[in-house]
N, C-alpha and C. Protein backbone atom coordinates (compact mmCIF):
# COMPACT_ATOMS: atom_id res chain seq x y z
N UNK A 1 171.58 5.74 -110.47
CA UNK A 1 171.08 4.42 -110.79
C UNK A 1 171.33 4.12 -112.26
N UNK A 2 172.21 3.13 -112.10
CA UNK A 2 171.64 2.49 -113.97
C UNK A 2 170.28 2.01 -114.76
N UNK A 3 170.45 2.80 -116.31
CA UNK A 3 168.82 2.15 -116.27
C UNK A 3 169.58 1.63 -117.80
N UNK A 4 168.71 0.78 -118.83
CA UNK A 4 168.59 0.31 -119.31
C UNK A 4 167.60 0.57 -120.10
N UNK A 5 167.55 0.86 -121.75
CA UNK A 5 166.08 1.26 -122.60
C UNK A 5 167.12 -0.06 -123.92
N UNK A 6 166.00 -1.20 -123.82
CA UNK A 6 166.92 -1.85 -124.79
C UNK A 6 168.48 -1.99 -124.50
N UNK A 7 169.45 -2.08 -125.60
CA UNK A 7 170.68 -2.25 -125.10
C UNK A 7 171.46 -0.84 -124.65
N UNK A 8 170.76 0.16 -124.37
CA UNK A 8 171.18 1.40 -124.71
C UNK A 8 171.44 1.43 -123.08
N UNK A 9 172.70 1.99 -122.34
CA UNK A 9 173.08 1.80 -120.77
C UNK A 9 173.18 3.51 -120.92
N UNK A 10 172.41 4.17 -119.59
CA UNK A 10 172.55 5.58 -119.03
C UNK A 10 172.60 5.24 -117.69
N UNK A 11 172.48 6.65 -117.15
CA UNK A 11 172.31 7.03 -115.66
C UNK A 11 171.26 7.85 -115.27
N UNK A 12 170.28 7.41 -114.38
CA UNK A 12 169.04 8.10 -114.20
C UNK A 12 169.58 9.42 -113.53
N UNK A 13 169.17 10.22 -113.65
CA UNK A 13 169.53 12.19 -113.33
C UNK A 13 168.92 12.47 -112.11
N UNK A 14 166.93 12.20 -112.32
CA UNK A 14 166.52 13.19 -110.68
C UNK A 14 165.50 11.87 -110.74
N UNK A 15 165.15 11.66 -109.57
CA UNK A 15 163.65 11.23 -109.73
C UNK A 15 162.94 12.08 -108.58
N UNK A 16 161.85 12.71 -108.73
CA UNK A 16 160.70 13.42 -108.34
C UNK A 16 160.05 13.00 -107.55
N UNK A 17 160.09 12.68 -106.04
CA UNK A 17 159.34 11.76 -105.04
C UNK A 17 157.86 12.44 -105.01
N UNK A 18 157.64 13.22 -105.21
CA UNK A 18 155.90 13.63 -105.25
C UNK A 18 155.61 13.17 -106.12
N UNK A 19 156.08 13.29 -107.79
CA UNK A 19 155.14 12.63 -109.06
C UNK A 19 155.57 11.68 -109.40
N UNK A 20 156.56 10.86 -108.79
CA UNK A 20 157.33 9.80 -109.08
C UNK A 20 157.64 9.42 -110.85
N UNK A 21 158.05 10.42 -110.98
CA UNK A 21 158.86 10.84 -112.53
C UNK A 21 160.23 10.83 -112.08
N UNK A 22 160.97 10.05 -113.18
CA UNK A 22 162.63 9.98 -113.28
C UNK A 22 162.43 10.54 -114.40
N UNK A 23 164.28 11.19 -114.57
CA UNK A 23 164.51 11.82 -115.70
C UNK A 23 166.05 11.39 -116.04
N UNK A 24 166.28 11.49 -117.42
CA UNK A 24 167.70 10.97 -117.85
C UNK A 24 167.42 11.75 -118.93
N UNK A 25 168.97 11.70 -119.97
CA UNK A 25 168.86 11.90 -121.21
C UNK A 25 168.03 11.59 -122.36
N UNK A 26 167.33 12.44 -123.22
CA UNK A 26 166.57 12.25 -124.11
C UNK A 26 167.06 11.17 -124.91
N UNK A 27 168.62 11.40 -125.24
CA UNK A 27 168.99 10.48 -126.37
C UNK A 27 169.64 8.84 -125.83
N UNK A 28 168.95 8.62 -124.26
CA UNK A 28 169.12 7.17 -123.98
C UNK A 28 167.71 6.44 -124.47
N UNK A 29 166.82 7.00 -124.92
CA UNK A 29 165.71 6.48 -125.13
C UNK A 29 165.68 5.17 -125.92
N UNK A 30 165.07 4.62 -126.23
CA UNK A 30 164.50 2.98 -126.95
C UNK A 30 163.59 2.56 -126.89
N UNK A 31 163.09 1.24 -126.94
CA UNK A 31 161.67 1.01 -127.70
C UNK A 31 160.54 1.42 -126.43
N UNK A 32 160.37 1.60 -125.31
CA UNK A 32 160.09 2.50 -124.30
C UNK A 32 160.03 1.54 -122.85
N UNK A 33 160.33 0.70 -122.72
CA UNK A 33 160.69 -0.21 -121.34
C UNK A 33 161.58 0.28 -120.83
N UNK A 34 161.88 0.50 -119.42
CA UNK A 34 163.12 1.32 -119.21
C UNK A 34 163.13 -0.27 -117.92
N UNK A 35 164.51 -0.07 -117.79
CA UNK A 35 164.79 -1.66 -116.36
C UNK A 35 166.14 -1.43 -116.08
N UNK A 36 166.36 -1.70 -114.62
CA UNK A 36 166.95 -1.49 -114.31
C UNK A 36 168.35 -2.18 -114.47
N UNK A 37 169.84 -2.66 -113.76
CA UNK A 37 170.62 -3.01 -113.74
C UNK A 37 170.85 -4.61 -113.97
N UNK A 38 169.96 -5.29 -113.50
CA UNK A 38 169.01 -6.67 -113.23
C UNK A 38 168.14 -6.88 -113.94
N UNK A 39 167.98 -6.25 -114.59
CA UNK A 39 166.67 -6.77 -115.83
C UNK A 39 165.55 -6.31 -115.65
N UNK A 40 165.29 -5.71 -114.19
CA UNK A 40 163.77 -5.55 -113.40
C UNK A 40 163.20 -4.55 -114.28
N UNK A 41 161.55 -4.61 -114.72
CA UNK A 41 161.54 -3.30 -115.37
C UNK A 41 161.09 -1.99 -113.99
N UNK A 42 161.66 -1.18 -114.21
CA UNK A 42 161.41 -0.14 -113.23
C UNK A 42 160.35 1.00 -114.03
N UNK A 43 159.86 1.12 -114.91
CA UNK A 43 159.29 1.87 -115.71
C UNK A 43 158.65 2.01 -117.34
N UNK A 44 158.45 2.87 -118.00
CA UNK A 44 158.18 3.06 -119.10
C UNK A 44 158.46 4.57 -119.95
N UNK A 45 158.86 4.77 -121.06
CA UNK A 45 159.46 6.40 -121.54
C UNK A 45 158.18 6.84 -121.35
N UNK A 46 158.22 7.87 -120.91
CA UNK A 46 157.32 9.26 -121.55
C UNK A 46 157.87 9.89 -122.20
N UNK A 47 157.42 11.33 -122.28
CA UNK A 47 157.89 12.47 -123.15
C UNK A 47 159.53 12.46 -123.35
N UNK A 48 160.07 13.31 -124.18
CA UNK A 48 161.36 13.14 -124.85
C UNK A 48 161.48 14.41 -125.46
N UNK A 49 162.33 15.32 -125.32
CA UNK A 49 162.96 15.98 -126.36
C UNK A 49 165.15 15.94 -126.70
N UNK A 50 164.98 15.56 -127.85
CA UNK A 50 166.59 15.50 -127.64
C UNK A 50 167.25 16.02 -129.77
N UNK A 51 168.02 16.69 -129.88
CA UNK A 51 168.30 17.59 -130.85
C UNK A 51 169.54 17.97 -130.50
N UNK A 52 169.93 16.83 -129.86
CA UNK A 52 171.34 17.24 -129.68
C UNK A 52 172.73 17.08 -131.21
N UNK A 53 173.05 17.70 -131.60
CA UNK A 53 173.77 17.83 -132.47
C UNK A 53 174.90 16.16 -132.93
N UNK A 54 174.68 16.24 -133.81
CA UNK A 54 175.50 15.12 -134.44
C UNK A 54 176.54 15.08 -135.31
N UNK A 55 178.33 15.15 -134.96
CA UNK A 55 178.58 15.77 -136.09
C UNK A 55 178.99 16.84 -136.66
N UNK A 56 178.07 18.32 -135.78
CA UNK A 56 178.16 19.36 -135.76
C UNK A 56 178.79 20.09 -134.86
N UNK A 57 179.26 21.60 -135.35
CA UNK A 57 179.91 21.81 -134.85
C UNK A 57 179.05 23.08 -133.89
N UNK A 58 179.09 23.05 -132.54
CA UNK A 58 177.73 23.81 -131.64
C UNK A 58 178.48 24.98 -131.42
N UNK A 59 177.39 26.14 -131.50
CA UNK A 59 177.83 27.51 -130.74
C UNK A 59 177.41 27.76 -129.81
N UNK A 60 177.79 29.35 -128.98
CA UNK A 60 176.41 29.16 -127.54
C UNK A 60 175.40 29.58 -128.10
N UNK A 61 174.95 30.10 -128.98
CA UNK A 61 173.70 30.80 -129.40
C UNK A 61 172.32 29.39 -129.75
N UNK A 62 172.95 27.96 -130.02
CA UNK A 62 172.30 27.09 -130.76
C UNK A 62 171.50 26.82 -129.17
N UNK A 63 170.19 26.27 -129.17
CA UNK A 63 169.40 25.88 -127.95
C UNK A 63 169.32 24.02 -127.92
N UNK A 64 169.98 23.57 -127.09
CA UNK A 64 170.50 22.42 -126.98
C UNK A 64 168.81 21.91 -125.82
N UNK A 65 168.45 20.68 -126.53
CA UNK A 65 167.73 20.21 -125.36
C UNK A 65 167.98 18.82 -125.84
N UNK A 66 168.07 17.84 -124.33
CA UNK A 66 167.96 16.51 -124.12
C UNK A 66 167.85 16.06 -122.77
N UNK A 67 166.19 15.68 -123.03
CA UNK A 67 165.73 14.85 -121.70
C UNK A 67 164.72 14.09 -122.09
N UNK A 68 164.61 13.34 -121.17
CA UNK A 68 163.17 12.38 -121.49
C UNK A 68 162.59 11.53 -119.46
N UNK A 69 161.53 11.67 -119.78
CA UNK A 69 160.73 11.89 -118.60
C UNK A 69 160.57 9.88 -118.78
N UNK A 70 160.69 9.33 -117.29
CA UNK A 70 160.14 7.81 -117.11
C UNK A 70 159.22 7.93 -115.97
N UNK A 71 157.95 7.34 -116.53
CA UNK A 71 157.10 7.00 -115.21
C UNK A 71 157.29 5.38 -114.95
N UNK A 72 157.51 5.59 -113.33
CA UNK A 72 158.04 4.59 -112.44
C UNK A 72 156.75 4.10 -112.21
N UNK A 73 156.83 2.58 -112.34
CA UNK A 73 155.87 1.43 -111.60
C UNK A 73 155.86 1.87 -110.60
N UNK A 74 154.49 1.55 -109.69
CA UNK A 74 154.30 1.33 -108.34
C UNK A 74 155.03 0.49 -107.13
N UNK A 75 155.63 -0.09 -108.15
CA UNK A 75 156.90 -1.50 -107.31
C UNK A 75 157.97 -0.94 -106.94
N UNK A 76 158.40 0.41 -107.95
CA UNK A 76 159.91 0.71 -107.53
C UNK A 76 160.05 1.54 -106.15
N UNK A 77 161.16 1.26 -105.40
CA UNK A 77 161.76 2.25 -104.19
C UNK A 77 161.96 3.08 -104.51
N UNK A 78 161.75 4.33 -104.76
CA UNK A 78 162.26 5.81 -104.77
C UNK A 78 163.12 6.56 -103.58
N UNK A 79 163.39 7.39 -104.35
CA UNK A 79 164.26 8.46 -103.59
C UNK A 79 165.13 9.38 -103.93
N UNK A 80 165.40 10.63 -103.61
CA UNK A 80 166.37 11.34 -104.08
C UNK A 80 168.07 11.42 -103.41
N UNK A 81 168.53 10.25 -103.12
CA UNK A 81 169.35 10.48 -102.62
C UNK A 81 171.03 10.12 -103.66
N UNK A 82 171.75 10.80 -103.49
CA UNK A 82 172.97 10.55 -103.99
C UNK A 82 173.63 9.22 -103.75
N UNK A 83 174.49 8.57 -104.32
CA UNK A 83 175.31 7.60 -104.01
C UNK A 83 175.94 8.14 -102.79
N UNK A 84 176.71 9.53 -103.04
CA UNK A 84 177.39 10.08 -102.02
C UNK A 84 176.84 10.45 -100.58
N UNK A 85 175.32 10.44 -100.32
CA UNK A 85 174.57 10.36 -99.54
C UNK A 85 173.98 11.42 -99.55
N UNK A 86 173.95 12.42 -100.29
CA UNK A 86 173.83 13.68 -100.39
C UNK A 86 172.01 14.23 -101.13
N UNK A 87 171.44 14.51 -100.40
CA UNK A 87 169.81 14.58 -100.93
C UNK A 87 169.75 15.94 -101.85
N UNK A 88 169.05 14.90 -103.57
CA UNK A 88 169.83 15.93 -104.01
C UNK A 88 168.17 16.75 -104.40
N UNK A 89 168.18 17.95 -104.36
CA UNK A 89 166.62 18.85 -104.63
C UNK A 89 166.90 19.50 -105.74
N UNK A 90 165.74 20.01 -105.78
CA UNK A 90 165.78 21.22 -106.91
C UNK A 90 165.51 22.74 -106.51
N UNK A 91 165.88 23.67 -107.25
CA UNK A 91 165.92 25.20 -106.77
C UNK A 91 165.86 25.87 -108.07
N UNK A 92 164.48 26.53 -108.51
CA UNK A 92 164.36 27.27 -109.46
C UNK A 92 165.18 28.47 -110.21
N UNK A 93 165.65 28.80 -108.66
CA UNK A 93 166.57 30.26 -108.58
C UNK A 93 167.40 30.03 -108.64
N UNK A 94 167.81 28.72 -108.72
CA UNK A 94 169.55 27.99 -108.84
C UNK A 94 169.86 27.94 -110.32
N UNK A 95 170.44 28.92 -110.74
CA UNK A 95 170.95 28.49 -112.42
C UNK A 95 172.52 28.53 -112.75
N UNK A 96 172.95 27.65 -113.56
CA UNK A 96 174.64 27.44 -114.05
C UNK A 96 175.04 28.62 -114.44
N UNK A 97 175.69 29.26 -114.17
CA UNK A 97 177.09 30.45 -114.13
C UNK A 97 178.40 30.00 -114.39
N UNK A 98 178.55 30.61 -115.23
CA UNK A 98 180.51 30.41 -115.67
C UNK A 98 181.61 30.30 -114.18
N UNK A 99 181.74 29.10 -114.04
CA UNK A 99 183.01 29.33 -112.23
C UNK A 99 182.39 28.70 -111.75
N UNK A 100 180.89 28.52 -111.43
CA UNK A 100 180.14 27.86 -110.68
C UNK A 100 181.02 26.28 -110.10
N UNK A 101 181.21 25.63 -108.97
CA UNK A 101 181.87 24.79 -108.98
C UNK A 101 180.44 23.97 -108.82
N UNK A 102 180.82 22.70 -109.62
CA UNK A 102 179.71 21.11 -109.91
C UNK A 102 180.08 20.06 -110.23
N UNK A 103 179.57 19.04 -109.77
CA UNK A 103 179.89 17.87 -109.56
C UNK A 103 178.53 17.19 -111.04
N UNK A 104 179.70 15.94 -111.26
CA UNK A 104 178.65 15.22 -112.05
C UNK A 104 179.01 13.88 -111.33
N UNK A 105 177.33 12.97 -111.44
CA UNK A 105 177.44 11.65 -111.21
C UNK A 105 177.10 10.57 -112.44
N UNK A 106 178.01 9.54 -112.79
CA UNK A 106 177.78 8.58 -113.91
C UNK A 106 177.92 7.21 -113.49
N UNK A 107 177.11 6.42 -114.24
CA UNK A 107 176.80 5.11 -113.13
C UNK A 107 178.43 4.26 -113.55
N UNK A 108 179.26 4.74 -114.87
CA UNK A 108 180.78 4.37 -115.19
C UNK A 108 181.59 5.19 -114.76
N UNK A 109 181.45 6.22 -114.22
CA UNK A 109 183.08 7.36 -113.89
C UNK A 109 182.69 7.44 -112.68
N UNK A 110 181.15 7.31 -112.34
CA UNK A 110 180.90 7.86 -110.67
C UNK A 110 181.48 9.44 -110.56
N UNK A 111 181.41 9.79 -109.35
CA UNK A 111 181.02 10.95 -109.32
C UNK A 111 182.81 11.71 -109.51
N UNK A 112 182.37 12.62 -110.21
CA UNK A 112 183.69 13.94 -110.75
C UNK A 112 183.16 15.34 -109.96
N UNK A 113 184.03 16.37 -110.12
CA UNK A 113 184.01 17.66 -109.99
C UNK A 113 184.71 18.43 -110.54
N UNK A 114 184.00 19.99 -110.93
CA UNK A 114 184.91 20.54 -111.68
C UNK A 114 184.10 22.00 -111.52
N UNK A 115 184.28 23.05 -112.67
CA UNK A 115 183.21 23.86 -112.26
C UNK A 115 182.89 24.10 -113.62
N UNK A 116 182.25 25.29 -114.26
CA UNK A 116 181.13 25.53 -115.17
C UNK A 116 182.11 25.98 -115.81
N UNK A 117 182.21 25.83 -117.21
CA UNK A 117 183.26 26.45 -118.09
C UNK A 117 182.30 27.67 -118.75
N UNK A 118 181.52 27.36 -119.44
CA UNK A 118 180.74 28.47 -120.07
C UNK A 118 178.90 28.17 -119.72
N UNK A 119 177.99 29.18 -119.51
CA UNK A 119 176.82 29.05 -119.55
C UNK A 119 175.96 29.13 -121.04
N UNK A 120 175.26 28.49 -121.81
CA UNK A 120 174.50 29.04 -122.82
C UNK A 120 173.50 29.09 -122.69
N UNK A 121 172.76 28.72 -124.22
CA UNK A 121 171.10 28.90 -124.20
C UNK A 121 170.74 27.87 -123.64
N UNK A 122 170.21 27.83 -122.88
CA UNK A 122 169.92 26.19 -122.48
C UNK A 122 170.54 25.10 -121.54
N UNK A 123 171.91 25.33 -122.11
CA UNK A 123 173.29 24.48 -121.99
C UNK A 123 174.19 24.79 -121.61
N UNK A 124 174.96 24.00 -120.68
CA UNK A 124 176.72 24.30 -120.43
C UNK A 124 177.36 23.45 -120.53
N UNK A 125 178.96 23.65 -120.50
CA UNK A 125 179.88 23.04 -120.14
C UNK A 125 181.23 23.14 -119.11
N UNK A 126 181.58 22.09 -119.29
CA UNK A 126 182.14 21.71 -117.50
C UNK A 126 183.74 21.48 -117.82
N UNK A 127 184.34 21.84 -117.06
CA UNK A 127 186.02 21.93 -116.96
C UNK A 127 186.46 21.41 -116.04
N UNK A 128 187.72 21.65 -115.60
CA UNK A 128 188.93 21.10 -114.72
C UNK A 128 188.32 20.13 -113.37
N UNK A 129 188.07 18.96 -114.01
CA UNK A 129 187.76 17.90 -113.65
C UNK A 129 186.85 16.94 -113.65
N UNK A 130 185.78 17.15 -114.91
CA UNK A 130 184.33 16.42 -114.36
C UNK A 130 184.78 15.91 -115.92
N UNK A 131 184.60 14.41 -115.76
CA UNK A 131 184.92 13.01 -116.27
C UNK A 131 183.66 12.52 -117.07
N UNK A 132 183.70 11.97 -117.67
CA UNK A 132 182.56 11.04 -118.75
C UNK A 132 183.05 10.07 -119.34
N UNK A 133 182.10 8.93 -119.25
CA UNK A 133 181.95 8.00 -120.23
C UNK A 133 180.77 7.19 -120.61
N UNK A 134 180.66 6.93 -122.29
CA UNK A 134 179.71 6.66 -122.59
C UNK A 134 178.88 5.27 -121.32
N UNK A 135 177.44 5.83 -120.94
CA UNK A 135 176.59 5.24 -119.97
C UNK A 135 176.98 6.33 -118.85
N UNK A 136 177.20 7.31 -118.90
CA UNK A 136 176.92 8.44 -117.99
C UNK A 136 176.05 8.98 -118.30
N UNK A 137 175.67 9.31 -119.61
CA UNK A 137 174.42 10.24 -120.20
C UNK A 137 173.70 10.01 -119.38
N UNK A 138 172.76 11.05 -119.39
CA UNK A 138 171.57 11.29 -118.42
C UNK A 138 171.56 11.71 -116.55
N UNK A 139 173.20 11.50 -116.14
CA UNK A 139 173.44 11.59 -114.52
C UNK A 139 173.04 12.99 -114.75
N UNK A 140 172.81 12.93 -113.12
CA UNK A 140 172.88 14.54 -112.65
C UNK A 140 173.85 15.78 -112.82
N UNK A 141 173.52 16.39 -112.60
CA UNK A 141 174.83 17.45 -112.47
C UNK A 141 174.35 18.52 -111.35
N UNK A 142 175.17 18.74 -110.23
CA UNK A 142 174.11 19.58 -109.57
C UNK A 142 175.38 20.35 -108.43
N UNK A 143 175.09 21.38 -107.88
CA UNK A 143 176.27 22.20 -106.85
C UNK A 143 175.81 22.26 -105.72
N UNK A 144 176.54 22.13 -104.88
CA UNK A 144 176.70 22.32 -103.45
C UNK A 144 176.50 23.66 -102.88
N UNK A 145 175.39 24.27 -102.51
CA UNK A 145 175.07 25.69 -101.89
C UNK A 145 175.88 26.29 -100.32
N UNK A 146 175.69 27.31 -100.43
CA UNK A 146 176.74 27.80 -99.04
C UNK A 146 175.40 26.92 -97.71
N UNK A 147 173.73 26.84 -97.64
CA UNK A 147 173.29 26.57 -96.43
C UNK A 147 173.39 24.79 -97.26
N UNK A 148 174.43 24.32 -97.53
CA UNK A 148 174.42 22.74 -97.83
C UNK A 148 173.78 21.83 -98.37
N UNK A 149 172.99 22.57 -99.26
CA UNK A 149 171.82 21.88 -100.08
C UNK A 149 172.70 21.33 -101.59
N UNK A 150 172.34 20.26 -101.81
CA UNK A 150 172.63 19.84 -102.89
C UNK A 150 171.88 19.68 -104.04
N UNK A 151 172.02 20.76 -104.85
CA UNK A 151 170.71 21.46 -106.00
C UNK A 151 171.49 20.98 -107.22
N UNK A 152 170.18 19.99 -108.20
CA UNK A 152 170.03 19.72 -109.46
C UNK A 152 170.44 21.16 -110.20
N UNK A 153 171.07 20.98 -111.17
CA UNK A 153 171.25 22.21 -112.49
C UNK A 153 171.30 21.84 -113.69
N UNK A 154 171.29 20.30 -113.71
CA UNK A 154 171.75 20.06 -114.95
C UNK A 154 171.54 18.30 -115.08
N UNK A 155 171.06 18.11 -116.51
CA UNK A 155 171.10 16.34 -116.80
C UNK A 155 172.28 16.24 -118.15
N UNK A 156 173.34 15.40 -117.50
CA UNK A 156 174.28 15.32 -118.53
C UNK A 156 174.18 14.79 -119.79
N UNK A 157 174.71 15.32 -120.76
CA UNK A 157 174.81 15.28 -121.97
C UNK A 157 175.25 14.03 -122.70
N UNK A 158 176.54 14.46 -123.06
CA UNK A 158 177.65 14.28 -123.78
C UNK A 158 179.24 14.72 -123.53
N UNK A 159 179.87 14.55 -124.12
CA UNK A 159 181.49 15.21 -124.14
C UNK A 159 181.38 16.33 -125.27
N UNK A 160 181.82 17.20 -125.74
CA UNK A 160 181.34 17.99 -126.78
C UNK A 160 182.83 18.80 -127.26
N UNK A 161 184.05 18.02 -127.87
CA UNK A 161 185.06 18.21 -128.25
C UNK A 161 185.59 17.71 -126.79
N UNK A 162 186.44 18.57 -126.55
CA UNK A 162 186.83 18.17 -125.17
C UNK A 162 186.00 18.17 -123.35
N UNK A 163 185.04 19.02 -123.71
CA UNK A 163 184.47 19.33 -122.81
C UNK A 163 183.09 18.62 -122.17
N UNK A 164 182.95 18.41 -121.24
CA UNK A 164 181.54 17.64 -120.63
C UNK A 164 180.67 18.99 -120.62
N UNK A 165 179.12 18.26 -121.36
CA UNK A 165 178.73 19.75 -121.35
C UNK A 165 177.17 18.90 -120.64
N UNK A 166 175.89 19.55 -120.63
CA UNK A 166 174.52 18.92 -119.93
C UNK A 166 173.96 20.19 -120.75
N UNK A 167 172.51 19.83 -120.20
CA UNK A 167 171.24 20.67 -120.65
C UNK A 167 170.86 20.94 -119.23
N UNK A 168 170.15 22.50 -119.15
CA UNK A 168 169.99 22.96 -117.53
C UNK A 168 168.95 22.40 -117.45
N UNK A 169 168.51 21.93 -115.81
CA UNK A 169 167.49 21.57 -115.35
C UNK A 169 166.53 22.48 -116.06
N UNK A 170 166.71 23.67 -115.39
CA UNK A 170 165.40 24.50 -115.62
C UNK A 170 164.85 24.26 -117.03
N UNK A 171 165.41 24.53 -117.97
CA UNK A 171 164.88 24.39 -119.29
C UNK A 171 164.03 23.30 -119.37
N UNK A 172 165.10 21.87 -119.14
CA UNK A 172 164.35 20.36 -119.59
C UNK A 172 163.31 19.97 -118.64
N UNK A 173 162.73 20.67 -116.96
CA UNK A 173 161.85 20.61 -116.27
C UNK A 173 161.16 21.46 -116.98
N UNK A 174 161.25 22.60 -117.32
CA UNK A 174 159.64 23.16 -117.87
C UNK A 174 159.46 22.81 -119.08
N UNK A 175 160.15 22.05 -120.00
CA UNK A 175 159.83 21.55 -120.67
C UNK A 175 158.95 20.38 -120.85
N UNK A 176 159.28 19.35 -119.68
CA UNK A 176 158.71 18.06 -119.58
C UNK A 176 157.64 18.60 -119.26
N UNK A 177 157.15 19.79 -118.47
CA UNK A 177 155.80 20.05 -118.06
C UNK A 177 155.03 20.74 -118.97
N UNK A 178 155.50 21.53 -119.68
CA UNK A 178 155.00 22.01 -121.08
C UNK A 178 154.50 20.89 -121.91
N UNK A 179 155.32 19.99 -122.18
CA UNK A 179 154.52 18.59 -122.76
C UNK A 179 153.31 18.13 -122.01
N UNK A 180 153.93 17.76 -120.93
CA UNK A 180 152.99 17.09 -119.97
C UNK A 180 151.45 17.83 -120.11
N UNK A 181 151.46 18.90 -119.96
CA UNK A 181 149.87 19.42 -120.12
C UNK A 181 149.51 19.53 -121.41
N UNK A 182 150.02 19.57 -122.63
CA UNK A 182 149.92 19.46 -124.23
C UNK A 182 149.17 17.90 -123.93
N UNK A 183 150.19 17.16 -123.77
CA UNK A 183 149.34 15.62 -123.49
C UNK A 183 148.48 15.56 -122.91
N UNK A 184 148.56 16.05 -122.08
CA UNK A 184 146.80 16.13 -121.26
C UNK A 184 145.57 16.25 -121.75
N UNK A 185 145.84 17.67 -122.31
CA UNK A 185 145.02 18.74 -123.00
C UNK A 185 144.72 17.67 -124.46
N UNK A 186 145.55 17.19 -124.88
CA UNK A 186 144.88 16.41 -126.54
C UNK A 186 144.53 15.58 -125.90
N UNK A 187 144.58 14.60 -124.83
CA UNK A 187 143.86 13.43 -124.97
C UNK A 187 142.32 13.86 -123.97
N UNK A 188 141.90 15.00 -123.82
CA UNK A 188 140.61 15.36 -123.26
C UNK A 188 139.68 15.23 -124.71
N UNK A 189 138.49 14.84 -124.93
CA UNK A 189 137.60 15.10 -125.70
C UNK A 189 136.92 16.61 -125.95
N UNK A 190 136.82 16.50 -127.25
CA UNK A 190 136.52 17.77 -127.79
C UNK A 190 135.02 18.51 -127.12
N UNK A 191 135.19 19.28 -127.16
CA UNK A 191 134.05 20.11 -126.45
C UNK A 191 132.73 20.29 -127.57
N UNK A 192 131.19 19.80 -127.23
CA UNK A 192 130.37 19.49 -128.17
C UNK A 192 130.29 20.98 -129.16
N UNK A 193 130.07 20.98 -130.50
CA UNK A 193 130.06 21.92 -131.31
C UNK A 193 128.19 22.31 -130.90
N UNK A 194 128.13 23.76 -130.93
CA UNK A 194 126.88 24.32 -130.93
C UNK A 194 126.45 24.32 -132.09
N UNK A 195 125.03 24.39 -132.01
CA UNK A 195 124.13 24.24 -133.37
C UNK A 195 123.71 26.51 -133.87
């Protein structure tokens, strides 16, 4: 799906049909209205982490994160389904490996394939065939399993010299939830001081 934060154009990555949380790239963020293709607003930002390098030149050792969490109005249709029709889930035990073959989807290149060029901290990148252009940030990235499941691994990045690279699911999901209860936890009132 295309979303819209201000003039800033991405591609929404997963949305979460139990907590009805979407996720895209950290660094599509803006003043925090998120709307869709049409103007509609479909949401608002939550949490965010993004430190993605500018400029610089990245190693695998550096820990790359960029995501940012949208909670969806009650108005919007949800669902996890692919353009390609393909329902896409998540799998904890599913992590990016060097060879791995994966597909990325961008709401401008639409969907590519290619497989995993290198795994890092955090982060990979993608080879012989998976396409980008700016307003892809934030698509999915996810592989095709031998029992046919189509598992999230990744919310795309950037291009990073030549290469399409993302931040792994796993990381930027326990991350959003690591926030998520930090936020929780500060906005509870303080517990009365004893005398």
């Amino acid at each position: 799906m295309e979303i819209r934060q201000d003039s800033v154009l991405c591609t929404l990555g997963y949305v979460d049909p139990q907590t009805r949380l979407a996720f895209t790239a950290g660094h599509c963020r803006a003043s925090g209205s998120v709307s869709d293709n049409q103007g509609n607003m479909i949401g608002a930002q939550g949490s965010f982490r993004d430190n993605t390098p500018d400029g610089t030149v990245v190693t695998a050792n550096h820990q790359i994160t960029d995501w940012q969490v949208i909670h969806l109005t009650s108005e919007v249709m949800i669902n996890n389904v692919l353009p390609n029709g393909n329902v896409l889930v998540t799998d904890p035990s599913v992590l990016p490996l060097a060879g791995m073959p994966v597909c990325h989807f961008g709401v401008v290149t639409g969907e590519s394939c290619g497989t995993i060029e290198s795994a890092n901290n955090g982060w990979f990148t993608m080879a012989s065939g998976v396409v980008s252009k700016k307003g892809d940030s934030g698509g999915p990235v996810y592989t095709t399993m031998p029992d046919g499941r189509t598992v999230l691994i990744g919310i795309f990045n950037s291009t990073w010299g030549v290469l399409p690279a993302a931040v792994t699911w796993q990381v930027a999901s326990q991350q959003a939830r690591e926030d998520t209860i930090s936020a929780a936890s500060a906005s509870l009132p303080a517990p009365p001081v004893q005398p």
